[in-house]
N, C-alpha and C. Protein backbone atom coordinates (compact mmCIF):
# COMPACT_ATOMS: atom_id res chain seq x y z
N UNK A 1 50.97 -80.33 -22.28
CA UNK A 1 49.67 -80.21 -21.65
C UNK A 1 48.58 -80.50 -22.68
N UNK A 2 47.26 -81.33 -22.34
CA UNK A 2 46.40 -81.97 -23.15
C UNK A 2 45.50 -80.21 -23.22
N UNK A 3 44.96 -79.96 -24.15
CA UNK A 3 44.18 -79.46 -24.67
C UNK A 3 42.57 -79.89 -23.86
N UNK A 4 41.63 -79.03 -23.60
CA UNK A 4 40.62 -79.32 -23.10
C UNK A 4 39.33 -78.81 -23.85
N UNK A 5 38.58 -79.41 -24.28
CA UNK A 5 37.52 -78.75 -24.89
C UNK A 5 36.15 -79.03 -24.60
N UNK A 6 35.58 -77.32 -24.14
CA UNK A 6 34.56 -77.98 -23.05
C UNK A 6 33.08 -77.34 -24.40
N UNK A 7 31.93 -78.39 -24.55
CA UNK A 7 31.38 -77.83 -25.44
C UNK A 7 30.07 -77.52 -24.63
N UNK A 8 29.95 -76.30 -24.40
CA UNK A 8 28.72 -75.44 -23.41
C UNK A 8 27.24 -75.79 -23.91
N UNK A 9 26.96 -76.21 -25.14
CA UNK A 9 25.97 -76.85 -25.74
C UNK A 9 25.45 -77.87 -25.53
N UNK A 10 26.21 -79.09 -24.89
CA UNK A 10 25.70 -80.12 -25.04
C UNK A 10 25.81 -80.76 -23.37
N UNK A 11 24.45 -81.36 -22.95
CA UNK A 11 24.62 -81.97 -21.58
C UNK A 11 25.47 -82.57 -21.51
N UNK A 12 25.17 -82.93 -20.23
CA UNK A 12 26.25 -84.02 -19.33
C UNK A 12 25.61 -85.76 -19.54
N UNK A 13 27.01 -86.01 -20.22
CA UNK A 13 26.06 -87.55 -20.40
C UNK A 13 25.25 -87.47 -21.40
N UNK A 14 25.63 -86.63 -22.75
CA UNK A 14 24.77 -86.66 -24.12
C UNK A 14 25.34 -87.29 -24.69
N UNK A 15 24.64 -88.31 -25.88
CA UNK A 15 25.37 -89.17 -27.16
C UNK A 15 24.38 -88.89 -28.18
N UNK A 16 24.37 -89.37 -29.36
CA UNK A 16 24.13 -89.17 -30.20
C UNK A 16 22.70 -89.96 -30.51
N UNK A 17 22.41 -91.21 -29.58
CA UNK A 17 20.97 -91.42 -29.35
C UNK A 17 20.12 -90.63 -29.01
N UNK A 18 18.84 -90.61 -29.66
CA UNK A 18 17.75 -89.81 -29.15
C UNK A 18 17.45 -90.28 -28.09
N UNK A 19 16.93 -88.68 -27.47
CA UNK A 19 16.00 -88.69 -26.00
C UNK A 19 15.06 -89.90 -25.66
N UNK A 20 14.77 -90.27 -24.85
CA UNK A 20 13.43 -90.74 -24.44
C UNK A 20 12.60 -89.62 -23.71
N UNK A 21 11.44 -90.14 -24.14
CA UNK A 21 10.25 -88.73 -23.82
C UNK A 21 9.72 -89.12 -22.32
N UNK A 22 10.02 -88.68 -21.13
CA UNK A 22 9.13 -88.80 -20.07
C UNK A 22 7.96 -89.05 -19.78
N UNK A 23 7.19 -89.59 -19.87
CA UNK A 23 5.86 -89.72 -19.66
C UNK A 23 5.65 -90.48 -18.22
N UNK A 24 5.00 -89.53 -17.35
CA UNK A 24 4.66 -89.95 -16.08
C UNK A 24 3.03 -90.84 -15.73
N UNK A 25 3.43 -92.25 -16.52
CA UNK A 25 2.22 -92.74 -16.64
C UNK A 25 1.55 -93.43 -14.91
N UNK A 26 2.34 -93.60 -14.07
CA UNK A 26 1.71 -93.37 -13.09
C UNK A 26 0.75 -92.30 -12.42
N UNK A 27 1.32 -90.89 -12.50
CA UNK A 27 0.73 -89.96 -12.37
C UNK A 27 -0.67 -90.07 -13.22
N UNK A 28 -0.86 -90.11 -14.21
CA UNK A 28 -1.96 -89.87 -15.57
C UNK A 28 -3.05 -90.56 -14.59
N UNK A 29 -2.84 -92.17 -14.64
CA UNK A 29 -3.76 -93.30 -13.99
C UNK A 29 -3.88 -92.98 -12.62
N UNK A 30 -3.54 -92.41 -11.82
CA UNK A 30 -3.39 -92.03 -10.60
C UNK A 30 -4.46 -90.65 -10.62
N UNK A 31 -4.12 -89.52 -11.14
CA UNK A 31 -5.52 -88.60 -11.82
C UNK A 31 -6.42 -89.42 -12.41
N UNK A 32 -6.43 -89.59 -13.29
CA UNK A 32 -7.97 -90.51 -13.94
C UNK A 32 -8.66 -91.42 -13.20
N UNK A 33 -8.16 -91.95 -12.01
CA UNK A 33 -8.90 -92.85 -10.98
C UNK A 33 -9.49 -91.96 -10.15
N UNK A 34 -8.77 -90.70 -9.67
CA UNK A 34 -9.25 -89.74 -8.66
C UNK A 34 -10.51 -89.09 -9.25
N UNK A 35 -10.33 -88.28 -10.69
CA UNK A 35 -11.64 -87.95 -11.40
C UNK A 35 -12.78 -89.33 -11.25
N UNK A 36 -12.56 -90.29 -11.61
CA UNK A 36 -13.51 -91.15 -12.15
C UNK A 36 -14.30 -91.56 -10.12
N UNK A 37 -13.64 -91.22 -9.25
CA UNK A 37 -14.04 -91.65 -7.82
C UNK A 37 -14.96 -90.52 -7.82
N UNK A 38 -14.30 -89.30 -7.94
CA UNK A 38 -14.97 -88.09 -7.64
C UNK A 38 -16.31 -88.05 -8.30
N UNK A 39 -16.35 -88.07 -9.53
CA UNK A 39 -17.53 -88.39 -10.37
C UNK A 39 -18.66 -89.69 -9.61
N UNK A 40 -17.97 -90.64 -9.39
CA UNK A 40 -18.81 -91.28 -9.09
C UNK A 40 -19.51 -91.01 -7.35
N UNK A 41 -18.74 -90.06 -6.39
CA UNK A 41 -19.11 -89.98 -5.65
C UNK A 41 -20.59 -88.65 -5.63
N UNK A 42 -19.60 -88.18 -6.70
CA UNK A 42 -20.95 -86.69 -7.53
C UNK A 42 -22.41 -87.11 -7.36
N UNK A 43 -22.25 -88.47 -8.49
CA UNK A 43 -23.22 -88.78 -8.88
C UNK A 43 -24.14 -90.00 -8.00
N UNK A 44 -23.51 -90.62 -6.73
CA UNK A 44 -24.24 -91.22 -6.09
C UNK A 44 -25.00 -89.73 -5.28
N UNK A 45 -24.53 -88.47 -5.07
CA UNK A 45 -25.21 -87.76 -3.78
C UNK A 45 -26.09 -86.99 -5.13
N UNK A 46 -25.92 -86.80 -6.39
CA UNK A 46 -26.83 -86.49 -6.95
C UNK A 46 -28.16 -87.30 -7.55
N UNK A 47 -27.78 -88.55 -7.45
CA UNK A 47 -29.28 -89.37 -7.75
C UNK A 47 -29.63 -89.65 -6.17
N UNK A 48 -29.36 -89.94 -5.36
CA UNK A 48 -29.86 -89.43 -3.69
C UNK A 48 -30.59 -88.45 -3.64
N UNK A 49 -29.95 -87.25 -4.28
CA UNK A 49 -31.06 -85.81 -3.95
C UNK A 49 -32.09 -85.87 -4.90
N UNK A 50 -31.89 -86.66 -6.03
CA UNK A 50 -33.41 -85.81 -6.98
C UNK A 50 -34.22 -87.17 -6.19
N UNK A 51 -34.08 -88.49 -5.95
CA UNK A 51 -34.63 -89.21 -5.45
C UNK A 51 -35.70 -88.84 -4.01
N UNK A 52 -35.20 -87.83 -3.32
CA UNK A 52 -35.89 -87.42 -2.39
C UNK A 52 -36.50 -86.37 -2.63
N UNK A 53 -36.80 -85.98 -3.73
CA UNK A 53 -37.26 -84.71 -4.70
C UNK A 53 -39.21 -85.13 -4.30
């Protein structure tokens, strides 16, 4: 009978290459367009209001 050796440390599908780091660069540009809309929608109803000032 083969011997089995299970090592509790290390994932499934680990080698000895480093990780790659996740970076959800869709997400990022996807926020930064939403801020930059929002802002700009801010700031059209805020030069509207002092304009009718």
């Amino acid at each position: 009978m083969q011997d089995t050796r299970f090592d509790s440390g290390a994932a499934v599908g680990s080698s000895n290459e480093p990780e790659e780091k996740f970076v959800p660069k869709g997400a990022i540009t996807f926020f930064l367009l939403l801020l930059v809309t929002y802002a700009l929608m801010w700031f059209s109803i805020y030069f509207d209001m002092l304009s009718r000032r």
